[in-house]
PDB file of N, CA and C in Angstrom:
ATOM      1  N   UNK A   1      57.336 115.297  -9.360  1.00  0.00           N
ATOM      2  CA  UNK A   1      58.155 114.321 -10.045  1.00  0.00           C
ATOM      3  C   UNK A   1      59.239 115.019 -10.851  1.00  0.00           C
ATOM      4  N   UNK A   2      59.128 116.220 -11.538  1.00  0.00           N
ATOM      5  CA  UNK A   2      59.768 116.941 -12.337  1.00  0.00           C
ATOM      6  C   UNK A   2      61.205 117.251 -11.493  1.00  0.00           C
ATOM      7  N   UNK A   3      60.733 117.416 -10.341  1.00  0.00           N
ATOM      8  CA  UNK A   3      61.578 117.650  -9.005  1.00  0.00           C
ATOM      9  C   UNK A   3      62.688 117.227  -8.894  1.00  0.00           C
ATOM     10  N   UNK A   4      62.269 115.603  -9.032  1.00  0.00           N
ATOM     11  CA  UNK A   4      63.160 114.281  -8.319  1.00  0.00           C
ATOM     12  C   UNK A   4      62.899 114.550  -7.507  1.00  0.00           C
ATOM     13  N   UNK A   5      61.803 114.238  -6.453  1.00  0.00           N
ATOM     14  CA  UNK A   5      61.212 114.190  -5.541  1.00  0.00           C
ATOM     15  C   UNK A   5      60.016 113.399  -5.650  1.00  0.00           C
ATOM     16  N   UNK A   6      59.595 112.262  -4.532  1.00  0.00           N
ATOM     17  CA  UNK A   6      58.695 111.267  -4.343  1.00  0.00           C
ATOM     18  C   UNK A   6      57.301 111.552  -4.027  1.00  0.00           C
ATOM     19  N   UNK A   7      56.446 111.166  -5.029  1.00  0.00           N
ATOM     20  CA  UNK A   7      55.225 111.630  -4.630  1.00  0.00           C
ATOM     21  C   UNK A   7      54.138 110.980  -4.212  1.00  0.00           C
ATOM     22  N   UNK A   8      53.394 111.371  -3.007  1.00  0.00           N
ATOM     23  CA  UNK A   8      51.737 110.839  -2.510  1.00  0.00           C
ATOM     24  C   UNK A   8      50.858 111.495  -3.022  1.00  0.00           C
ATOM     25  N   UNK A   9      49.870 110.538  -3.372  1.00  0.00           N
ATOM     26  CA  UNK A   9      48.585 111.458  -4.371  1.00  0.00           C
ATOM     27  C   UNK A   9      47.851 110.112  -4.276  1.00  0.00           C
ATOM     28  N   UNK A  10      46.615 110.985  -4.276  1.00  0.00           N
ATOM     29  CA  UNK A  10      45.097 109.898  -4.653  1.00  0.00           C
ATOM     30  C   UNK A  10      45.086 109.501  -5.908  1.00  0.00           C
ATOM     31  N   UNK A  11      44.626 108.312  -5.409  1.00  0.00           N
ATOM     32  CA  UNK A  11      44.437 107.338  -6.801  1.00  0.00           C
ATOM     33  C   UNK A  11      43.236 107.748  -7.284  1.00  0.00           C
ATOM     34  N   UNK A  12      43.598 108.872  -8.165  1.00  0.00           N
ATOM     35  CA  UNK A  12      42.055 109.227  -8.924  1.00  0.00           C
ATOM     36  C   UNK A  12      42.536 109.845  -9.906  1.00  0.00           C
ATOM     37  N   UNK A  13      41.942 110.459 -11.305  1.00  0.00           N
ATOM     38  CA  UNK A  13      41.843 111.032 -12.370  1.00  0.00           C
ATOM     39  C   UNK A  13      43.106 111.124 -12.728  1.00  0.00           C
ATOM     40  N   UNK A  14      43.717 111.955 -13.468  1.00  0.00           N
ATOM     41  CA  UNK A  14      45.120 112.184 -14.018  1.00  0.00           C
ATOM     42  C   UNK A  14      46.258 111.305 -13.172  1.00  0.00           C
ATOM     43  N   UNK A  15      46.263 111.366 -11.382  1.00  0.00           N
ATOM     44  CA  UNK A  15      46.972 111.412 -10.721  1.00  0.00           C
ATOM     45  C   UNK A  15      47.958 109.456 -11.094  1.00  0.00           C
ATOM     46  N   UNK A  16      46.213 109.005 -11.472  1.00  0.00           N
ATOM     47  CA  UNK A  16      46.869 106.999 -12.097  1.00  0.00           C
ATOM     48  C   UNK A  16      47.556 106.893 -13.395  1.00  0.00           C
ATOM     49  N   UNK A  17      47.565 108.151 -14.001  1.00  0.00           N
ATOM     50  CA  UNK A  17      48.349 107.991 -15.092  1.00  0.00           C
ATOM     51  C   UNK A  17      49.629 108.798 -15.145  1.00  0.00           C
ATOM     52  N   UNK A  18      49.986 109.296 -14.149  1.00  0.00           N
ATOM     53  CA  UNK A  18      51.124 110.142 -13.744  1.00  0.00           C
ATOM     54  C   UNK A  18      52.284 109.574 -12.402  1.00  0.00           C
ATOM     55  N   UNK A  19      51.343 108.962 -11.883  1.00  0.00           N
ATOM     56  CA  UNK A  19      51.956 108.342 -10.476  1.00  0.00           C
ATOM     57  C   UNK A  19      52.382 106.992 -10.681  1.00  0.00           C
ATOM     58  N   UNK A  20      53.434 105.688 -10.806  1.00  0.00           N
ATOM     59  CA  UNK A  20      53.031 104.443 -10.558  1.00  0.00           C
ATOM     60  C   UNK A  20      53.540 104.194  -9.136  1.00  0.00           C
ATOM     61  N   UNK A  21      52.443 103.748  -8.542  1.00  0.00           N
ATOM     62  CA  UNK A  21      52.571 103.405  -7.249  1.00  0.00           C
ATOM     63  C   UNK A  21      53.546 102.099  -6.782  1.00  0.00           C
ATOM     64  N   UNK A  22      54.179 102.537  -6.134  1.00  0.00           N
ATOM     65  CA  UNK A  22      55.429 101.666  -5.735  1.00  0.00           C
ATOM     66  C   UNK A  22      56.818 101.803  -6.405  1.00  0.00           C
ATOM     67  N   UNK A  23      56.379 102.980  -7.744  1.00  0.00           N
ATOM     68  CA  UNK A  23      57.902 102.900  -8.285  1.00  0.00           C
ATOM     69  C   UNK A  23      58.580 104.770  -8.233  1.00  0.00           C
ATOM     70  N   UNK A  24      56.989 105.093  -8.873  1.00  0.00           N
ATOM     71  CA  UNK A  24      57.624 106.682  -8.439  1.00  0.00           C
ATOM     72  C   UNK A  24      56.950 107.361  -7.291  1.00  0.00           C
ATOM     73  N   UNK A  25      56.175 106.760  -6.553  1.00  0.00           N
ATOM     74  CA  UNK A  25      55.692 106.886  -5.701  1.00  0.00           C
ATOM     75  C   UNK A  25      54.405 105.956  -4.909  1.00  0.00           C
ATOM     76  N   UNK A  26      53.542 106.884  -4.330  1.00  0.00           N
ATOM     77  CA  UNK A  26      52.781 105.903  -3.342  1.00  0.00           C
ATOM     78  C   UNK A  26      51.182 106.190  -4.050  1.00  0.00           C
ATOM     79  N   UNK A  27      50.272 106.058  -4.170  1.00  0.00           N
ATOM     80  CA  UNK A  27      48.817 106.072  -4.462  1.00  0.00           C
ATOM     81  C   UNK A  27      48.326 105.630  -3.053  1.00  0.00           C
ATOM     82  N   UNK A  28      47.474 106.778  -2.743  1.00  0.00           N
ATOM     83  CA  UNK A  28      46.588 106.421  -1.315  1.00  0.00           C
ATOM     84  C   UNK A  28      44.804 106.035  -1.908  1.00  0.00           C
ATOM     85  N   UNK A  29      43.920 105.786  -1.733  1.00  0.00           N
ATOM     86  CA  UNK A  29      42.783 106.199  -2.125  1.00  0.00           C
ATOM     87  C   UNK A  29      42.274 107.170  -1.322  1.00  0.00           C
ATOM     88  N   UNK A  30      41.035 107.606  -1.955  1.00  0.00           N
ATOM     89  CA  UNK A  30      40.831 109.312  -1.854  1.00  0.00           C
ATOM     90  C   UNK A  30      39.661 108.825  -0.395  1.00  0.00           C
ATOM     91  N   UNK A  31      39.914 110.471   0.375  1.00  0.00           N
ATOM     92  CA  UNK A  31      39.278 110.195   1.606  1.00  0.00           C
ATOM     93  C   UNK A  31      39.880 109.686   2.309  1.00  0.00           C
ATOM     94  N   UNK A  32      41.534 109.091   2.278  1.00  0.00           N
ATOM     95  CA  UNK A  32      41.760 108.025   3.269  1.00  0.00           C
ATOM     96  C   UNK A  32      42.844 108.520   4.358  1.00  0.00           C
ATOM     97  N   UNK A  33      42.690 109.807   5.116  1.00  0.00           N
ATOM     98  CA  UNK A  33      43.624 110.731   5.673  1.00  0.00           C
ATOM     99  C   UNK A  33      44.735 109.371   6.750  1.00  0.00           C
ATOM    100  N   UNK A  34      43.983 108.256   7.106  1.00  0.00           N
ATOM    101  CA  UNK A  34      44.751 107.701   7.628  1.00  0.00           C
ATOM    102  C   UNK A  34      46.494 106.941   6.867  1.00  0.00           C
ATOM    103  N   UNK A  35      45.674 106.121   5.938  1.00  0.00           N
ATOM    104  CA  UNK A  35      46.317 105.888   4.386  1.00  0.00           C
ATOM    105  C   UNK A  35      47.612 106.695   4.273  1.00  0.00           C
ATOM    106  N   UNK A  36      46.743 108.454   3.695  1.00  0.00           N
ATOM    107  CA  UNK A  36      47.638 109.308   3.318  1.00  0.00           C
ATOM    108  C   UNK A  36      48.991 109.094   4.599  1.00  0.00           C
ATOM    109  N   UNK A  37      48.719 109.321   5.810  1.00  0.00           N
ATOM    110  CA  UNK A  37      49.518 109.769   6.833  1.00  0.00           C
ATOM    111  C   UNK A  37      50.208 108.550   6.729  1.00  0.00           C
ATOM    112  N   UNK A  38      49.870 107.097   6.486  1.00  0.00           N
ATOM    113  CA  UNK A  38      51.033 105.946   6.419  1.00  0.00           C
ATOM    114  C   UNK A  38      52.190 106.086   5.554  1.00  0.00           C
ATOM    115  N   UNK A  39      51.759 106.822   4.500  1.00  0.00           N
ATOM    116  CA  UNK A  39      52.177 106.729   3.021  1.00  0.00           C
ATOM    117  C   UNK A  39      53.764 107.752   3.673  1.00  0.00           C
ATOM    118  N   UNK A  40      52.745 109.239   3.832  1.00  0.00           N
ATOM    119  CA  UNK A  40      53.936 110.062   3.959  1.00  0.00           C
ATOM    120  C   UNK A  40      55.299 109.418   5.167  1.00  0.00           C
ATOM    121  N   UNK A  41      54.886 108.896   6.556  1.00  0.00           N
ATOM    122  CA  UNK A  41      55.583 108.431   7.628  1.00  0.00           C
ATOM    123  C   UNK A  41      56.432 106.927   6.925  1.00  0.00           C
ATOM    124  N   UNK A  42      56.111 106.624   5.811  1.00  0.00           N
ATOM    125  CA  UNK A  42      56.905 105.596   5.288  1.00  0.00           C
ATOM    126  C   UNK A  42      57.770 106.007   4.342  1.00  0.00           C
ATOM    127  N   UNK A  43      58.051 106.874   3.823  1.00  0.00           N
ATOM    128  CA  UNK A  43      58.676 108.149   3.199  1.00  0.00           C
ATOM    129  C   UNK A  43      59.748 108.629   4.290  1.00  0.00           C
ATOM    130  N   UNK A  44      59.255 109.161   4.946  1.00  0.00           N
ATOM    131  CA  UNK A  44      59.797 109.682   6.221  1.00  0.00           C
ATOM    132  C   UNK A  44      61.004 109.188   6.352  1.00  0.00           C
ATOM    133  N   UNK A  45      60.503 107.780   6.656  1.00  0.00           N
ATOM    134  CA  UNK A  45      61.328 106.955   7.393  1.00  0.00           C
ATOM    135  C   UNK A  45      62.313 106.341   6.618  1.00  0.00           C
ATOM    136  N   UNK A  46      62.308 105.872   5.349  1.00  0.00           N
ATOM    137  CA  UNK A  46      62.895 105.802   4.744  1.00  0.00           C
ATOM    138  C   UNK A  46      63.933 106.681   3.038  1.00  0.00           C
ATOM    139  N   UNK A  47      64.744 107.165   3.607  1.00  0.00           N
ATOM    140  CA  UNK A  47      65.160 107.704   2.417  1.00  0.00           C
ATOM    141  C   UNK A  47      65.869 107.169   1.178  1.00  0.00           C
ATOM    142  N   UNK A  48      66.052 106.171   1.369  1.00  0.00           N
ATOM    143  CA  UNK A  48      66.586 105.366   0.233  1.00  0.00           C
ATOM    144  C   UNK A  48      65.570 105.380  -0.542  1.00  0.00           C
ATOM    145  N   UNK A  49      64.211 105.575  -0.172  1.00  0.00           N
ATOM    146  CA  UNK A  49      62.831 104.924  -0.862  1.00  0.00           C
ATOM    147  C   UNK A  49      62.640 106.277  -1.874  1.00  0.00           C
ATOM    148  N   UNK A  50      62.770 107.606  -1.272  1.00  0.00           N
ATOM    149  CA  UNK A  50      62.639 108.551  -1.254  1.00  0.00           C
ATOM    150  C   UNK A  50      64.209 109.257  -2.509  1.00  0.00           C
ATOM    151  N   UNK A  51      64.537 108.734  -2.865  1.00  0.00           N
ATOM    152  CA  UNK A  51      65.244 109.114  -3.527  1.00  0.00           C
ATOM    153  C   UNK A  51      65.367 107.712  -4.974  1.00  0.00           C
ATOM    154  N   UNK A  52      65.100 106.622  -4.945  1.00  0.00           N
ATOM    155  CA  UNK A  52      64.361 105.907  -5.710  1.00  0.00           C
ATOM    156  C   UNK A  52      63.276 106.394  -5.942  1.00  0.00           C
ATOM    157  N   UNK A  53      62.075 106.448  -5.612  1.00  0.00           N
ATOM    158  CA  UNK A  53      61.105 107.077  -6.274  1.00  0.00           C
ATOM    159  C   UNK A  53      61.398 108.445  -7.092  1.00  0.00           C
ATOM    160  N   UNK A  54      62.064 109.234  -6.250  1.00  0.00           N
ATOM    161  CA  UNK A  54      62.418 110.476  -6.700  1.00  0.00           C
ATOM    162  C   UNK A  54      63.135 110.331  -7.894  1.00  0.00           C
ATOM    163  N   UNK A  55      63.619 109.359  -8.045  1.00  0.00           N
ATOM    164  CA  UNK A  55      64.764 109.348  -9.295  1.00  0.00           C
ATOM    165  C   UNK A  55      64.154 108.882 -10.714  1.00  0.00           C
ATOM    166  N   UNK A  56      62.948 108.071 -10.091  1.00  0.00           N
ATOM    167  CA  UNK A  56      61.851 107.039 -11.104  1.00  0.00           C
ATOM    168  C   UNK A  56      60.899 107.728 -11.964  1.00  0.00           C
ATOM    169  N   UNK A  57      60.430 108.884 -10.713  1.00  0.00           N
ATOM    170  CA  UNK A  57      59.865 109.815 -11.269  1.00  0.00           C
ATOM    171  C   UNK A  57      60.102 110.906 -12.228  1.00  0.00           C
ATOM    172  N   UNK A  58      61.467 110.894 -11.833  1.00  0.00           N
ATOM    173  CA  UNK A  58      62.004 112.070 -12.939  1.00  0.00           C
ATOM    174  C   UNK A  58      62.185 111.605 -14.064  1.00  0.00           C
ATOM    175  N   UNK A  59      63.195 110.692 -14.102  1.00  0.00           N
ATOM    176  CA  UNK A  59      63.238 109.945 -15.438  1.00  0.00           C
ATOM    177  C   UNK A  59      61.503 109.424 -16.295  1.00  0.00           C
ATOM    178  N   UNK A  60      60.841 109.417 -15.621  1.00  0.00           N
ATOM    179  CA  UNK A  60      59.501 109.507 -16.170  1.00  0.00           C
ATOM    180  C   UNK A  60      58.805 110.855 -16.509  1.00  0.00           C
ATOM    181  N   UNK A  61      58.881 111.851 -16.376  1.00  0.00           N
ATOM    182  CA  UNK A  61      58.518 112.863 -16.434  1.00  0.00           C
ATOM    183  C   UNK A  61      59.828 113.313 -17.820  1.00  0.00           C
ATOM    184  N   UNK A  62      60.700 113.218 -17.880  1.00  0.00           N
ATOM    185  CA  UNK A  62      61.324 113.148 -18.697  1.00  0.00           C
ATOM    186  C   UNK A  62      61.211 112.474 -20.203  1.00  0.00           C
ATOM    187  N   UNK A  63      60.880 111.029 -20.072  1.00  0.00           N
ATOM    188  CA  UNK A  63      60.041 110.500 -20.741  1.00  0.00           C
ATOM    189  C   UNK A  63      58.900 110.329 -21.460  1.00  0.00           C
ATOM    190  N   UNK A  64      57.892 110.887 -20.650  1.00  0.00           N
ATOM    191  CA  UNK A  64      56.857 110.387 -21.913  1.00  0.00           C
ATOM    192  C   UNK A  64      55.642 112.422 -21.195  1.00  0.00           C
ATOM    193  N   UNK A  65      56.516 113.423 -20.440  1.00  0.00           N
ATOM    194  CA  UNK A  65      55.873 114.668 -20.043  1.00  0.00           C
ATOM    195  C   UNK A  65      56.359 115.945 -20.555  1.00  0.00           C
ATOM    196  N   UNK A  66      57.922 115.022 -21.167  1.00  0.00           N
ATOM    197  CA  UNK A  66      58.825 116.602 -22.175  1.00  0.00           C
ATOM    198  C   UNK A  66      57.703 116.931 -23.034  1.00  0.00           C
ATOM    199  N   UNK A  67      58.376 118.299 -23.658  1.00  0.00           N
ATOM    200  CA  UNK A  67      57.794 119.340 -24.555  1.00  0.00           C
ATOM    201  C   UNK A  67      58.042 118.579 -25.854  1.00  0.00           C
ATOM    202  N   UNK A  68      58.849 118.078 -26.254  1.00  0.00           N
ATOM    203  CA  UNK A  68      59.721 117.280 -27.338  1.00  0.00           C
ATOM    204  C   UNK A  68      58.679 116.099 -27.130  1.00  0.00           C
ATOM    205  N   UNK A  69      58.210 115.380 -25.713  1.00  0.00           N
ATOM    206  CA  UNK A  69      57.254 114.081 -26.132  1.00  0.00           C
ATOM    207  C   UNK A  69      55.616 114.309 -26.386  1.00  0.00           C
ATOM    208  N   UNK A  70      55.538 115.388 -26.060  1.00  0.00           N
ATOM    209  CA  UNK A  70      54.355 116.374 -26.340  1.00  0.00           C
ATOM    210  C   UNK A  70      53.955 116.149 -27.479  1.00  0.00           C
ATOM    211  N   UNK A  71      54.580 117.369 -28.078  1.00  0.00           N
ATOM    212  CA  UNK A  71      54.997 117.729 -29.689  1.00  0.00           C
ATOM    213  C   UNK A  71      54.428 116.632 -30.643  1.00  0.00           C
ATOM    214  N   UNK A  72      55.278 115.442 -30.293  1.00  0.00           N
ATOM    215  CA  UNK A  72      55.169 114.451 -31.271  1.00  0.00           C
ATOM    216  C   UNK A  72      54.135 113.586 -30.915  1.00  0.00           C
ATOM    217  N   UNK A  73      53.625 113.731 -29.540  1.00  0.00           N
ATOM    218  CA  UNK A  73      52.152 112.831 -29.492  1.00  0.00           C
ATOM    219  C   UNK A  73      51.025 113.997 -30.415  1.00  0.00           C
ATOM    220  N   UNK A  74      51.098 115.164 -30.066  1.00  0.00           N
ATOM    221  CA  UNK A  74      50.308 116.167 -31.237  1.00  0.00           C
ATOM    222  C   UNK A  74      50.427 115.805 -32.447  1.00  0.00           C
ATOM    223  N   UNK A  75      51.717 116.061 -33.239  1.00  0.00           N
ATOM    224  CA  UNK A  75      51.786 115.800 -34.085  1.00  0.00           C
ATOM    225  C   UNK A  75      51.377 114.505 -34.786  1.00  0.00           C
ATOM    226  N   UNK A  76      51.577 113.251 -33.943  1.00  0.00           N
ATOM    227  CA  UNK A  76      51.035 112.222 -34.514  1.00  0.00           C
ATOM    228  C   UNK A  76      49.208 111.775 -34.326  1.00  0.00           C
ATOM    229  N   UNK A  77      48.796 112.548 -33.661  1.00  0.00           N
ATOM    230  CA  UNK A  77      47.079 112.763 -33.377  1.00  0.00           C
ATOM    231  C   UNK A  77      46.821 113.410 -34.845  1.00  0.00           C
ATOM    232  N   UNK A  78      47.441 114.675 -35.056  1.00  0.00           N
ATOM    233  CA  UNK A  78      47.429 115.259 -36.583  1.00  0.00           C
ATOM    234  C   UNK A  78      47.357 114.387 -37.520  1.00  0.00           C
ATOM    235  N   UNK A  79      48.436 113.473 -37.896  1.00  0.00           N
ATOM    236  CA  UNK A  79      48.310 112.872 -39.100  1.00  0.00           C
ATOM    237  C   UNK A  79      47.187 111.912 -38.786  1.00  0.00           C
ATOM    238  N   UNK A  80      47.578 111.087 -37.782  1.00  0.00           N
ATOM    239  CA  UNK A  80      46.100 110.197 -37.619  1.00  0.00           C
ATOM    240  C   UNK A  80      45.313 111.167 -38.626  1.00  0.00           C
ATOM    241  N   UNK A  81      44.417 111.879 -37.758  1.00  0.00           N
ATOM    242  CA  UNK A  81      43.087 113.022 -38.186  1.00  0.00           C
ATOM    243  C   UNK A  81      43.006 113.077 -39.632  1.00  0.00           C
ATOM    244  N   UNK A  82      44.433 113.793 -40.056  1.00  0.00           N
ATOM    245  CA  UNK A  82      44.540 113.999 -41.575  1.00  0.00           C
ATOM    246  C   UNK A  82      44.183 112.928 -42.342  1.00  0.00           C
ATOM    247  N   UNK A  83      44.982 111.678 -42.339  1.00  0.00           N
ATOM    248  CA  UNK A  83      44.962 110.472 -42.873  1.00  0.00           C
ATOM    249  C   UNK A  83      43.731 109.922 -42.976  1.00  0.00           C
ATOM    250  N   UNK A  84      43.086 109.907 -41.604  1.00  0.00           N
ATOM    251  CA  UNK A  84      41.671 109.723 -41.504  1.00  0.00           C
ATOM    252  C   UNK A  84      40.593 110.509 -42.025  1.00  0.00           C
ATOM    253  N   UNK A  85      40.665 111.551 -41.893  1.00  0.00           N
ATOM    254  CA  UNK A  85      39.309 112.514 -42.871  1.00  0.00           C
ATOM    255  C   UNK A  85      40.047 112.801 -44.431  1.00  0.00           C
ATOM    256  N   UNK A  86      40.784 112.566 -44.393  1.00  0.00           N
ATOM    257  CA  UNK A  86      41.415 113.097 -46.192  1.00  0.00           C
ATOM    258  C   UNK A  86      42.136 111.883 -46.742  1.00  0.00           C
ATOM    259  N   UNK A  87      42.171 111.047 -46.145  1.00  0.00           N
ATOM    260  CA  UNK A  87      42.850 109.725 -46.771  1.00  0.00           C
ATOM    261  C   UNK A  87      44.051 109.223 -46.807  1.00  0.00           C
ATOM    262  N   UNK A  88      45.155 108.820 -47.351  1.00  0.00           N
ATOM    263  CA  UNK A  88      46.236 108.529 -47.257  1.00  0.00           C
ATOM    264  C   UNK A  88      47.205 109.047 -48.619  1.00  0.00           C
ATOM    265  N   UNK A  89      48.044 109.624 -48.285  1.00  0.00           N
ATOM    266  CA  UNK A  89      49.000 109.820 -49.615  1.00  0.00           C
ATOM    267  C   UNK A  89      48.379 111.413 -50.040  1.00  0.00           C
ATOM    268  N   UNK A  90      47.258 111.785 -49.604  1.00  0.00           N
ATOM    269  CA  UNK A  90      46.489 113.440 -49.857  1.00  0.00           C
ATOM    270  C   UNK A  90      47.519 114.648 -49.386  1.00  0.00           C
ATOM    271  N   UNK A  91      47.615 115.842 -50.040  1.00  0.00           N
ATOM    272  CA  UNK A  91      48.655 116.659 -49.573  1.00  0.00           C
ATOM    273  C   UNK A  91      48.087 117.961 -49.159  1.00  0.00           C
TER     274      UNK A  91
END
């Protein structure tokens, strides 16, 4: 995705919270070599699709996978934590 490039991946673990199927790409379920092979040959065949996804994906990876959107999901787990075991307004 980082790519701009369209991606097939099993719908399993990390891959459903990284992939949305139909926009930055395709979700096959796992085991399904037939599936997979539709997924990629519909890709194939279409490049308009393939450069929409590709484009969906990046701008998502951009979004919520930068170092900068990182950072500040850390950082805000931190204060949570802080706020929560030491209270509010504590320095």
């Amino acid at each position: 995705m980082d790519a701009g490039l369209p991606v097939v991946a099993t719908s399993i673990g990390g891959n459903l919270d990284a992939v949305e199927d139909g926009k930055t790409g395709i979700l096959v379920p796992a085991a399904r070599s037939d599936v997979l092979a539709d997924a990629f040959i519909r890709l194939l065949n279409d490049p308009a699709l393939c450069i929409r996804f590709g484009a969906a994906g990046r701008a998502k990876v951009e979004a919520e996978f930068s170092l900068d959107h990182c950072i500040a999901g850390y950082e805000d787990a931190y204060r949570w934590l802080f706020s929560a075991h030491v209270g509010p307004g504590a320095s």
